[in-house]
PDB file of N, CA and C in Angstrom:
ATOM      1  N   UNK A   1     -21.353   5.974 -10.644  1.00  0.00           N
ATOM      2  CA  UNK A   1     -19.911   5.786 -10.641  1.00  0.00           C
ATOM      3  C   UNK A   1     -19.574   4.604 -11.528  1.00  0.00           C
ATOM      4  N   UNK A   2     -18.441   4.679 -12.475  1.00  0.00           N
ATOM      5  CA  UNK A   2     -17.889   3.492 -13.353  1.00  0.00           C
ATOM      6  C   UNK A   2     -17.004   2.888 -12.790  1.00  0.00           C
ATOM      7  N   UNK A   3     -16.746   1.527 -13.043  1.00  0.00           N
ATOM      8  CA  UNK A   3     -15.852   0.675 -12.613  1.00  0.00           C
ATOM      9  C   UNK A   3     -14.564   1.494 -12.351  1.00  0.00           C
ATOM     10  N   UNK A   4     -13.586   1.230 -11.954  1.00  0.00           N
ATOM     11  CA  UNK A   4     -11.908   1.799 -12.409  1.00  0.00           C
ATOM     12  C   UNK A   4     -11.152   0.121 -12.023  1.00  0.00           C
ATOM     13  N   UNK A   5     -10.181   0.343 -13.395  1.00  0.00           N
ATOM     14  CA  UNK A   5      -9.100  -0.788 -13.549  1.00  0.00           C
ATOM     15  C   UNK A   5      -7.761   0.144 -12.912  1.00  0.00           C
ATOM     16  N   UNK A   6      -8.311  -1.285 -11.744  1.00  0.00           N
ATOM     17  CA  UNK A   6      -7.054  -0.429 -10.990  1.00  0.00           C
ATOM     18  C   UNK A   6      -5.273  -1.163 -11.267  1.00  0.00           C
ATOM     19  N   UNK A   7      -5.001  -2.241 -11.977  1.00  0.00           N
ATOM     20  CA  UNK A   7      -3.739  -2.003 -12.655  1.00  0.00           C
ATOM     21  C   UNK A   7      -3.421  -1.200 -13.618  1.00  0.00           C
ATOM     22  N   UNK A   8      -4.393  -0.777 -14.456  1.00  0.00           N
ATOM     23  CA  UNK A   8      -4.243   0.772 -15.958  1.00  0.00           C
ATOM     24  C   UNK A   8      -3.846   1.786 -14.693  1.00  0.00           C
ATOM     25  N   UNK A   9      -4.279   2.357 -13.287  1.00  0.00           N
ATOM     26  CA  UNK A   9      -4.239   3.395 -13.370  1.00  0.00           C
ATOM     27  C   UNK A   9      -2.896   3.270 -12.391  1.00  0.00           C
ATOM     28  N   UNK A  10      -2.195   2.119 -12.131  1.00  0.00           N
ATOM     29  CA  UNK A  10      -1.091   1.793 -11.107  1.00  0.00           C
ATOM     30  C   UNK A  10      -0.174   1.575 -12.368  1.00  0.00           C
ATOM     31  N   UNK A  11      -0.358   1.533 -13.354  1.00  0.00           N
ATOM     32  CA  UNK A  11       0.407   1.489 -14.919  1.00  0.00           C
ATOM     33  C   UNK A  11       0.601   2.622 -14.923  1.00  0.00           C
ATOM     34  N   UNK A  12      -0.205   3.463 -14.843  1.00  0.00           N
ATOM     35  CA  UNK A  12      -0.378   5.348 -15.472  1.00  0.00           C
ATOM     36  C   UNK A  12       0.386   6.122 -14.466  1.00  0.00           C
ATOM     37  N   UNK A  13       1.186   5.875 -13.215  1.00  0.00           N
ATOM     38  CA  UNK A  13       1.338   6.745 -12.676  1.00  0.00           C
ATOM     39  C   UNK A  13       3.016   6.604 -12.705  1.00  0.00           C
ATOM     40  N   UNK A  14       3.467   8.114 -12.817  1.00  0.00           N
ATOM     41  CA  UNK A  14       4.351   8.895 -13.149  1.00  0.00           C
ATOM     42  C   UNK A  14       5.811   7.912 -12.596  1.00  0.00           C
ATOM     43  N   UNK A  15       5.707   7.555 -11.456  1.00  0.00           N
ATOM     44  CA  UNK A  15       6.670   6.648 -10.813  1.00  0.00           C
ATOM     45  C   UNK A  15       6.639   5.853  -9.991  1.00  0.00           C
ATOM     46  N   UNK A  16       7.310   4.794  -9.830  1.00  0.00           N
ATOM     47  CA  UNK A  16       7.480   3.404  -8.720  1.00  0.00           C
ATOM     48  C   UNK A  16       6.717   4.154  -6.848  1.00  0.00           C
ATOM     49  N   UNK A  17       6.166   4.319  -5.992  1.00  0.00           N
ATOM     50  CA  UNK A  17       5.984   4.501  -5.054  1.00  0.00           C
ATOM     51  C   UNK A  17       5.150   6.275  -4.786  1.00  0.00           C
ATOM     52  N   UNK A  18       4.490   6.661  -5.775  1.00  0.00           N
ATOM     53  CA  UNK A  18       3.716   8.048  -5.488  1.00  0.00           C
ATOM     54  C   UNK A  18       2.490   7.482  -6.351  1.00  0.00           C
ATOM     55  N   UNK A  19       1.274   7.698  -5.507  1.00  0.00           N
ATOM     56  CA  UNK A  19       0.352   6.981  -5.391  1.00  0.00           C
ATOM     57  C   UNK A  19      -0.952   8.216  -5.936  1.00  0.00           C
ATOM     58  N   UNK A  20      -2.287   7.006  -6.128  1.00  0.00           N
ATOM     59  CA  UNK A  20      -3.425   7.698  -6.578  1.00  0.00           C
ATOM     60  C   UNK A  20      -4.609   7.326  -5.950  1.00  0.00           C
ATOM     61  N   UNK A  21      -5.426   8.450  -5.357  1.00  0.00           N
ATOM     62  CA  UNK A  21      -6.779   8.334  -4.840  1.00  0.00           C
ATOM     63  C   UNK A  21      -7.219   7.635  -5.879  1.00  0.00           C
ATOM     64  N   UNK A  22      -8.343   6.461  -5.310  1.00  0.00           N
ATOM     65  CA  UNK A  22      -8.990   6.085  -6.182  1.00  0.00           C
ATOM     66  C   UNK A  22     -10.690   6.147  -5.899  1.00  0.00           C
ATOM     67  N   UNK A  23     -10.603   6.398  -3.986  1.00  0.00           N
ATOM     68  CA  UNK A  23     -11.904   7.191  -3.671  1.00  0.00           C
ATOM     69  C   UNK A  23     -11.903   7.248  -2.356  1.00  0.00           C
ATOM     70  N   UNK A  24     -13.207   7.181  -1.966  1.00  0.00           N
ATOM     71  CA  UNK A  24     -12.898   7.409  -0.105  1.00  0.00           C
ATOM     72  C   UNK A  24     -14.887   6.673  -0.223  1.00  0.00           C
ATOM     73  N   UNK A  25     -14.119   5.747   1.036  1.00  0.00           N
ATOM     74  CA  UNK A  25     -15.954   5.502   1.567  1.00  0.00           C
ATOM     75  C   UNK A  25     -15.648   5.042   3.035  1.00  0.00           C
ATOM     76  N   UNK A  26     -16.760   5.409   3.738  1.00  0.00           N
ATOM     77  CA  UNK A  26     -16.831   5.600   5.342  1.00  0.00           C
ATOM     78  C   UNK A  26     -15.746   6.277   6.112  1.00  0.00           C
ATOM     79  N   UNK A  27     -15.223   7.147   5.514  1.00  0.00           N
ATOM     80  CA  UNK A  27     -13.990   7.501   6.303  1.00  0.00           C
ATOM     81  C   UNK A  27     -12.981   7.329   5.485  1.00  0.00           C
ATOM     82  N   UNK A  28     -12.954   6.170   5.081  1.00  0.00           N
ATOM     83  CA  UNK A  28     -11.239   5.671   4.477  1.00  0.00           C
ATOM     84  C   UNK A  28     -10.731   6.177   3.137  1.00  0.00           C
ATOM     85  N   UNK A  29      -9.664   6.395   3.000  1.00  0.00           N
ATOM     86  CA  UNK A  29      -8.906   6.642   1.716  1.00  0.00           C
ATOM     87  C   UNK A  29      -8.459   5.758   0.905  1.00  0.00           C
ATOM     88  N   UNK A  30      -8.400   5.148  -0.307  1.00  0.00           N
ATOM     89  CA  UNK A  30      -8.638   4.019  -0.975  1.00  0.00           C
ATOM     90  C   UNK A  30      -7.458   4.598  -1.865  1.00  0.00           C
ATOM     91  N   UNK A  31      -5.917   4.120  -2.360  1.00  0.00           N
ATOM     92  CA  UNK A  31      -5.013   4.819  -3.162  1.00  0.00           C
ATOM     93  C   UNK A  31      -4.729   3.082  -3.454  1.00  0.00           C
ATOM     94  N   UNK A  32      -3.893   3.661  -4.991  1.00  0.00           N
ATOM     95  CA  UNK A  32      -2.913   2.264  -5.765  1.00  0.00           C
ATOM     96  C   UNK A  32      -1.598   3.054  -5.531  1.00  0.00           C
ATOM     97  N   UNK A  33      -0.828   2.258  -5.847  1.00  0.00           N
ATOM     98  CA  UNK A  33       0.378   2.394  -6.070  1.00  0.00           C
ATOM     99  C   UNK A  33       1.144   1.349  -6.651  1.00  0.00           C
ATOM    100  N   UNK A  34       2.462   1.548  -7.639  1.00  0.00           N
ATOM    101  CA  UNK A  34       3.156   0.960  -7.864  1.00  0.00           C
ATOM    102  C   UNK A  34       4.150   0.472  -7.678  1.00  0.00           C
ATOM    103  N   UNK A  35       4.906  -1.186  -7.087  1.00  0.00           N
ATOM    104  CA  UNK A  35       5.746  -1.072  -6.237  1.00  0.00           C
ATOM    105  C   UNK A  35       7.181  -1.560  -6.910  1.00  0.00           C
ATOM    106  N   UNK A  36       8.721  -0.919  -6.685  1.00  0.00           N
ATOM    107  CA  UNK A  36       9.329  -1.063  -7.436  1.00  0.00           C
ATOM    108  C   UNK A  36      10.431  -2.173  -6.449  1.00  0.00           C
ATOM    109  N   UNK A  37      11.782  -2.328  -6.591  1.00  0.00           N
ATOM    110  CA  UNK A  37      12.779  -3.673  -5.930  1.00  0.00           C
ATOM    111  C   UNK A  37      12.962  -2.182  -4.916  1.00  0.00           C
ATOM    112  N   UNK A  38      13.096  -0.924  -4.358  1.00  0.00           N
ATOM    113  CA  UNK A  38      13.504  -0.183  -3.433  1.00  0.00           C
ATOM    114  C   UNK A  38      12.866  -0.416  -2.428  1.00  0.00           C
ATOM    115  N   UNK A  39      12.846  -0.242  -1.154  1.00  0.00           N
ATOM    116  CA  UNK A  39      12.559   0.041   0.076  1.00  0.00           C
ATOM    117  C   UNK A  39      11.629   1.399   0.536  1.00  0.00           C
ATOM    118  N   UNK A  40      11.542   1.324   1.136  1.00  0.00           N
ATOM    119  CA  UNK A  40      10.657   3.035   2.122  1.00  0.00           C
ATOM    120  C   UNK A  40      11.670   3.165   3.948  1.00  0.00           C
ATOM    121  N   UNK A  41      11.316   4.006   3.775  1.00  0.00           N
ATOM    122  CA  UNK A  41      11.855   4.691   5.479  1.00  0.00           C
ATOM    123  C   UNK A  41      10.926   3.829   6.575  1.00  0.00           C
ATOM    124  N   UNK A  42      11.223   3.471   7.962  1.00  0.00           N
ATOM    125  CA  UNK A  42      10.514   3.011   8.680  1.00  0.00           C
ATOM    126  C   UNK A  42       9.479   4.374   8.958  1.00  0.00           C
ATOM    127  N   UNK A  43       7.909   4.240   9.056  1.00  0.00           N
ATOM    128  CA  UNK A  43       7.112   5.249   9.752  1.00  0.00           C
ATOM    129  C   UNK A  43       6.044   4.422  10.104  1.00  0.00           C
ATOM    130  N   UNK A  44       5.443   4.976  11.291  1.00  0.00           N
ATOM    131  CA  UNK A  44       4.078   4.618  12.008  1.00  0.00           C
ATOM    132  C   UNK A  44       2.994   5.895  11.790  1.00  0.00           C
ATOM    133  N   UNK A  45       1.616   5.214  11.918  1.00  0.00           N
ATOM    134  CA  UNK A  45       0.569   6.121  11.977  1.00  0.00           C
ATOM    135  C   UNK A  45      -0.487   5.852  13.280  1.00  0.00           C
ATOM    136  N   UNK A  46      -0.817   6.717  13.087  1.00  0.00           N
ATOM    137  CA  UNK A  46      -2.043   6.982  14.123  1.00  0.00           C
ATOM    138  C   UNK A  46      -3.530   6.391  14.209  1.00  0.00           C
ATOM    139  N   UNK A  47      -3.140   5.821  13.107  1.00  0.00           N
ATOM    140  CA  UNK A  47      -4.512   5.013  12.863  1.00  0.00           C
ATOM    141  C   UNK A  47      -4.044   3.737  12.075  1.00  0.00           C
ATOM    142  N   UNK A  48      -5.009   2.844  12.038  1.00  0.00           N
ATOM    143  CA  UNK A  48      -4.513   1.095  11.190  1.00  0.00           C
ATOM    144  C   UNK A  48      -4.552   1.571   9.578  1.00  0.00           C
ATOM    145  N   UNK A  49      -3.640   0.915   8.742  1.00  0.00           N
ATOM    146  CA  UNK A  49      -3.607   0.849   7.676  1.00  0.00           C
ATOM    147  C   UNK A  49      -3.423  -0.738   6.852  1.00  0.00           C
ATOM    148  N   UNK A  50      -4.493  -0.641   6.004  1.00  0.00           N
ATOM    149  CA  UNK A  50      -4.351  -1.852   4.997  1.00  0.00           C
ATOM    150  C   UNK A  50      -3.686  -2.094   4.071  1.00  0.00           C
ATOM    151  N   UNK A  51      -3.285  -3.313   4.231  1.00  0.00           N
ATOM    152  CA  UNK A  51      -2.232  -3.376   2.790  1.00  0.00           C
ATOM    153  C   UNK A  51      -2.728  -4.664   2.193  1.00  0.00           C
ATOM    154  N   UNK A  52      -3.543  -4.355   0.766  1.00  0.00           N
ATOM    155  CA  UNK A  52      -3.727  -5.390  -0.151  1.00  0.00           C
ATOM    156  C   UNK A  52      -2.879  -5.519  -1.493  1.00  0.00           C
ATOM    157  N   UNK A  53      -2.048  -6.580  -1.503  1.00  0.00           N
ATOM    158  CA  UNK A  53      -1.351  -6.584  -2.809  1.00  0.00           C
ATOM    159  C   UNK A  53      -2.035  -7.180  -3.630  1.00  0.00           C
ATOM    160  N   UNK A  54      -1.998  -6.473  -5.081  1.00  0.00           N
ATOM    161  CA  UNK A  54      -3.126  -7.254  -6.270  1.00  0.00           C
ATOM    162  C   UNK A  54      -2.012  -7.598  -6.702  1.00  0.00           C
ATOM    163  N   UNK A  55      -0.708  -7.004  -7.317  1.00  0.00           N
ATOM    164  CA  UNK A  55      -0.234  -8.209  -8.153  1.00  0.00           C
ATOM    165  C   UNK A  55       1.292  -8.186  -7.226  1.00  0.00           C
ATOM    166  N   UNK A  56       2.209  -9.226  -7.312  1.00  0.00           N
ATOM    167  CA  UNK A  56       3.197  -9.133  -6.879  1.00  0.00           C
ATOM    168  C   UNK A  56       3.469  -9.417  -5.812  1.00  0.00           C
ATOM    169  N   UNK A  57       4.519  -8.974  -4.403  1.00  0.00           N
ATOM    170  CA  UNK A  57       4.620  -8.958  -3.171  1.00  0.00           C
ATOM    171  C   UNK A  57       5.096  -8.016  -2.384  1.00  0.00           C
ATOM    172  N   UNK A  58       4.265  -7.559  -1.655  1.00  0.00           N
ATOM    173  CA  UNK A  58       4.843  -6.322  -0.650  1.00  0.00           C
ATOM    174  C   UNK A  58       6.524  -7.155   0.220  1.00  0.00           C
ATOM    175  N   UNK A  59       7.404  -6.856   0.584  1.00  0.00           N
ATOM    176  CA  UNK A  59       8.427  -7.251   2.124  1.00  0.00           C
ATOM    177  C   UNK A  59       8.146  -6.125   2.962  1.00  0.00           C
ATOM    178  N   UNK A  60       7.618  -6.719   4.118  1.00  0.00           N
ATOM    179  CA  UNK A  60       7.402  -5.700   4.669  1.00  0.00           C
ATOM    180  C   UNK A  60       8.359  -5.678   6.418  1.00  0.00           C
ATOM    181  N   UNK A  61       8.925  -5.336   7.261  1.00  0.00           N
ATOM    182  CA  UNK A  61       9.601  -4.908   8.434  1.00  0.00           C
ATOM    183  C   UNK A  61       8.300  -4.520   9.472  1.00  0.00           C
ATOM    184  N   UNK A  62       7.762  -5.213   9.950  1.00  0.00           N
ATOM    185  CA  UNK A  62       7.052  -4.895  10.962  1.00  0.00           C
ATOM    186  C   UNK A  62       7.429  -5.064  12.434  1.00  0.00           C
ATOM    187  N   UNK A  63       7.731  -4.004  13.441  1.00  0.00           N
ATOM    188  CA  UNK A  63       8.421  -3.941  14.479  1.00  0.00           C
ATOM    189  C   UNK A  63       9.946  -4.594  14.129  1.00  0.00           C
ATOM    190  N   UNK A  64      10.348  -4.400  13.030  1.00  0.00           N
ATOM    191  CA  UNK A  64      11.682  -5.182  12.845  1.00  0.00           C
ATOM    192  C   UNK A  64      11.428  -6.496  12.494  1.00  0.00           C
ATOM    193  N   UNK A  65      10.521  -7.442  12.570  1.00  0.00           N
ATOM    194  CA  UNK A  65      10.026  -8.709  11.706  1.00  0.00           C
ATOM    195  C   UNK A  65       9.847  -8.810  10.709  1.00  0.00           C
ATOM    196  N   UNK A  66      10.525  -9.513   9.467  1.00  0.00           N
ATOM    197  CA  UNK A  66      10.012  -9.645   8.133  1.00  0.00           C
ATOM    198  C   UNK A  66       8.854 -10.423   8.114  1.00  0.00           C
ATOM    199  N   UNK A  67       8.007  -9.885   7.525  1.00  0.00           N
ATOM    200  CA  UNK A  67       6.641 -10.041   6.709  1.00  0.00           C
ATOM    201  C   UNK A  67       6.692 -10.126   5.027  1.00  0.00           C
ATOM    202  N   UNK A  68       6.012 -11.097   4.588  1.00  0.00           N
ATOM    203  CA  UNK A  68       5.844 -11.076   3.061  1.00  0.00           C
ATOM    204  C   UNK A  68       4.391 -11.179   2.566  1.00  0.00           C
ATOM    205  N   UNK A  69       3.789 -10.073   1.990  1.00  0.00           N
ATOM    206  CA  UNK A  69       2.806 -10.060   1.875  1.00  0.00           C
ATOM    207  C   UNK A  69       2.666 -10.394   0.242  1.00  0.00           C
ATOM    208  N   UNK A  70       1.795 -11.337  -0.234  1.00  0.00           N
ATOM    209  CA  UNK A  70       1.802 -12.001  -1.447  1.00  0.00           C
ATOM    210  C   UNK A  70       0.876 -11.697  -1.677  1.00  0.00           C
ATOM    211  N   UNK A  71       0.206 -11.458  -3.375  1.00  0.00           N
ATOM    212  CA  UNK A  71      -0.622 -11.256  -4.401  1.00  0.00           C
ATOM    213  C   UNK A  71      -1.700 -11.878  -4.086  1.00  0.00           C
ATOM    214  N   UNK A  72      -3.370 -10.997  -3.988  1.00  0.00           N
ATOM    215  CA  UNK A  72      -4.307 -11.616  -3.408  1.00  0.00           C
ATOM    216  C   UNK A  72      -4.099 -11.037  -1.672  1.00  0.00           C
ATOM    217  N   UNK A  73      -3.196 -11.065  -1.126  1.00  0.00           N
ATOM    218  CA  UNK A  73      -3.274 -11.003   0.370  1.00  0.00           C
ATOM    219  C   UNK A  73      -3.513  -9.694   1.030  1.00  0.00           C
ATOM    220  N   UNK A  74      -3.908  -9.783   1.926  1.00  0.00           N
ATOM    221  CA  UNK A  74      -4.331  -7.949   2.822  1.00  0.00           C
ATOM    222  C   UNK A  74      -3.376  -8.222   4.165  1.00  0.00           C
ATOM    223  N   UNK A  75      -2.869  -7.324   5.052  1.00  0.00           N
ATOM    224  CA  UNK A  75      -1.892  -6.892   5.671  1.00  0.00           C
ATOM    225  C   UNK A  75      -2.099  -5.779   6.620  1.00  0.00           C
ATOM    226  N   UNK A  76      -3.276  -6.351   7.417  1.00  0.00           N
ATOM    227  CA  UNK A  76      -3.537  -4.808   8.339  1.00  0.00           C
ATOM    228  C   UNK A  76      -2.200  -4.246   9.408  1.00  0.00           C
ATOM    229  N   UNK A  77      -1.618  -3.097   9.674  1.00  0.00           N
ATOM    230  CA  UNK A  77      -0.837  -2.571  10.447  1.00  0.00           C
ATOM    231  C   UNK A  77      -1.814  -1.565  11.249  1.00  0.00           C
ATOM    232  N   UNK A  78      -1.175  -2.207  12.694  1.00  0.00           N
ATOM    233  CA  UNK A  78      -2.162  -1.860  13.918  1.00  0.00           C
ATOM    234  C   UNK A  78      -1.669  -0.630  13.810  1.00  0.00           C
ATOM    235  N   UNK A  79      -2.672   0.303  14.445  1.00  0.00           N
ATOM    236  CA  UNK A  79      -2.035   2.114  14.785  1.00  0.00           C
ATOM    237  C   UNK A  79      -0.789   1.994  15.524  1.00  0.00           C
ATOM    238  N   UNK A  80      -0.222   2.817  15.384  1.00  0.00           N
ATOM    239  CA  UNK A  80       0.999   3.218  16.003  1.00  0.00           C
ATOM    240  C   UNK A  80       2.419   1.725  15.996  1.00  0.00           C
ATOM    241  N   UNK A  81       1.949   1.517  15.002  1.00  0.00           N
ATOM    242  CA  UNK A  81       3.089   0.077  14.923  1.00  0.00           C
ATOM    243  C   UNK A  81       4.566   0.489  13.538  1.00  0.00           C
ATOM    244  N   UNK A  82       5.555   0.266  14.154  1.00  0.00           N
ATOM    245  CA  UNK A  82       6.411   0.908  12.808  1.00  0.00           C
ATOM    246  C   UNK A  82       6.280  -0.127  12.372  1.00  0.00           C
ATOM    247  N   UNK A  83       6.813   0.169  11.025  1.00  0.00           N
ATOM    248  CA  UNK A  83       6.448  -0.794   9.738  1.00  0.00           C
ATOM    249  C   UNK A  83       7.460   0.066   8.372  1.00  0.00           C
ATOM    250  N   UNK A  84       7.964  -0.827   7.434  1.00  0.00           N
ATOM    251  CA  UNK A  84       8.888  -0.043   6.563  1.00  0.00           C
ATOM    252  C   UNK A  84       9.195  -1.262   5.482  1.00  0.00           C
ATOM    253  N   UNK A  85       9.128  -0.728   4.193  1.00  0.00           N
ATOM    254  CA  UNK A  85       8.998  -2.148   3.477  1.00  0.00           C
ATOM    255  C   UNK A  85      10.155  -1.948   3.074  1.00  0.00           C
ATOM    256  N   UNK A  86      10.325  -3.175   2.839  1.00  0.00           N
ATOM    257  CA  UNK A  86      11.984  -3.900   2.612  1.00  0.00           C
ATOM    258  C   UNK A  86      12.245  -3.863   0.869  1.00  0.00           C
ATOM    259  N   UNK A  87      13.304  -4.028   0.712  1.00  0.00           N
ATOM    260  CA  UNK A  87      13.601  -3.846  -1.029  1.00  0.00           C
ATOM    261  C   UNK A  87      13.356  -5.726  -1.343  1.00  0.00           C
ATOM    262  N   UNK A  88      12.686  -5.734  -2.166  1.00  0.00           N
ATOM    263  CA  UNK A  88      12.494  -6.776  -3.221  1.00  0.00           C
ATOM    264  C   UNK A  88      10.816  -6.370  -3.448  1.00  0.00           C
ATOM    265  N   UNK A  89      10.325  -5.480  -3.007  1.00  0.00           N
ATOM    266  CA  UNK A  89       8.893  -4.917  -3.254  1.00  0.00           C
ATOM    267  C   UNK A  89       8.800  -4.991  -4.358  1.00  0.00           C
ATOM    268  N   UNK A  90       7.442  -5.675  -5.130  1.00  0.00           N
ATOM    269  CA  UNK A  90       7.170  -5.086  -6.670  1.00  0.00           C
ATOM    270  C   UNK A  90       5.729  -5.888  -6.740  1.00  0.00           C
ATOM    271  N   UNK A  91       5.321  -4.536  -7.848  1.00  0.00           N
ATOM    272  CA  UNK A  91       3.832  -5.490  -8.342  1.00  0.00           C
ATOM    273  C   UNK A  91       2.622  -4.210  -7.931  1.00  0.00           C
ATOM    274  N   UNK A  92       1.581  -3.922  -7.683  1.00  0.00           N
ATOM    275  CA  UNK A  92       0.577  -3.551  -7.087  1.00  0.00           C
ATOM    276  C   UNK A  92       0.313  -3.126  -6.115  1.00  0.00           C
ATOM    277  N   UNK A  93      -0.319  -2.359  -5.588  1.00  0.00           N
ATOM    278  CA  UNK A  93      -0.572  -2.143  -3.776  1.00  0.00           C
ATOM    279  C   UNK A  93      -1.319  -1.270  -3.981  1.00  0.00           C
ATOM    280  N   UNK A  94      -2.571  -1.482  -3.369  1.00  0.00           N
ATOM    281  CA  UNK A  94      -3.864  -1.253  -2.731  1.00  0.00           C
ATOM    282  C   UNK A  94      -3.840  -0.592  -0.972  1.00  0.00           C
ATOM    283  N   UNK A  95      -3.509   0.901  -1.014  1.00  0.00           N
ATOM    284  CA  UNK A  95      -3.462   0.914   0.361  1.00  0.00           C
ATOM    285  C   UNK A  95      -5.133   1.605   1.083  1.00  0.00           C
ATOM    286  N   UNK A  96      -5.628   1.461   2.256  1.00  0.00           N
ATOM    287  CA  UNK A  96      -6.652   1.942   3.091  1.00  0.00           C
ATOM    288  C   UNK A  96      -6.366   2.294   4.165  1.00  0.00           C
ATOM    289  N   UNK A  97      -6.793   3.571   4.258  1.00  0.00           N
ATOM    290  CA  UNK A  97      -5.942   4.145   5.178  1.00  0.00           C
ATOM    291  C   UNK A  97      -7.339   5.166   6.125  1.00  0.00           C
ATOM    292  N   UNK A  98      -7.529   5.311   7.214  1.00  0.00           N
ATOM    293  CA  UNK A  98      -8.553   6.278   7.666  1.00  0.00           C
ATOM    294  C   UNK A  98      -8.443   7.849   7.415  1.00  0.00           C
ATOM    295  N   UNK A  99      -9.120   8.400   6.601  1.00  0.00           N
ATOM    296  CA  UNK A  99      -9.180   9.917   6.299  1.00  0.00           C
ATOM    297  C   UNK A  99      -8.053  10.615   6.612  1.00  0.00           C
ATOM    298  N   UNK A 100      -6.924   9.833   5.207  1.00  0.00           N
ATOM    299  CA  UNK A 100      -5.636  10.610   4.846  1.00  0.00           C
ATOM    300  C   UNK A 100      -5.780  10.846   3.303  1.00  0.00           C
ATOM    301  N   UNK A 101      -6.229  11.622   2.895  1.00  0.00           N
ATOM    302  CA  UNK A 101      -6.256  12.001   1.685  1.00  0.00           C
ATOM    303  C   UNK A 101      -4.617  12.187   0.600  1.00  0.00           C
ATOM    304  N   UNK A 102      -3.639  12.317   1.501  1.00  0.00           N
ATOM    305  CA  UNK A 102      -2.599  12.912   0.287  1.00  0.00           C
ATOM    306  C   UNK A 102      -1.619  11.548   0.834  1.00  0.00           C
TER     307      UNK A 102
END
């Protein structure tokens, strides 16, 4: 397997917030994404999800608490916790997620 530059391929994708496998190990799903000044819908999952921002800062609404997750930083969300990111989002995002492929 070759390296992957994962800002070229968070550069390469089609639009602000639709994301790309970048692989899967032990279970988990490994996607980039690109994050733009919009928001997302509040949703929870069934399992914990990671949030590492490489460049930029996630805002994130956790149980209704603002969170700011900054460049360099990871951001685990416990299962079943709502969570919904707030508009001033931009930069990078690294999500891990347990065997969700799409």
């Amino acid at each position: 397997m070759e390296t992957i530059n994962v800002r070229n391929v968070a550069a390469g994708l089609p639009r602000a917030w639709s994301s790309r496998i970048l692989g899967q190990a032990g279970g988990a799903c490994v996607k980039v994404l690109r994050m733009d000044d919009g928001g997302l819908e509040e949703e929870a999952h069934d399992t914990a999800e990671a949030l590492f921002v490489l460049d930029g800062c996630l805002e994130l609404a956790v149980e209704g608490v603002p969170v700011a997750v900054r460049a360099g930083e990871l951001y685990v969300v416990p299962p079943n916790t709502s969570h919904a990111v707030r508009r001033g989002s931009h930069g990078v995002l690294v999500v891990i997620e347990r065997g969700r492929a799409g």
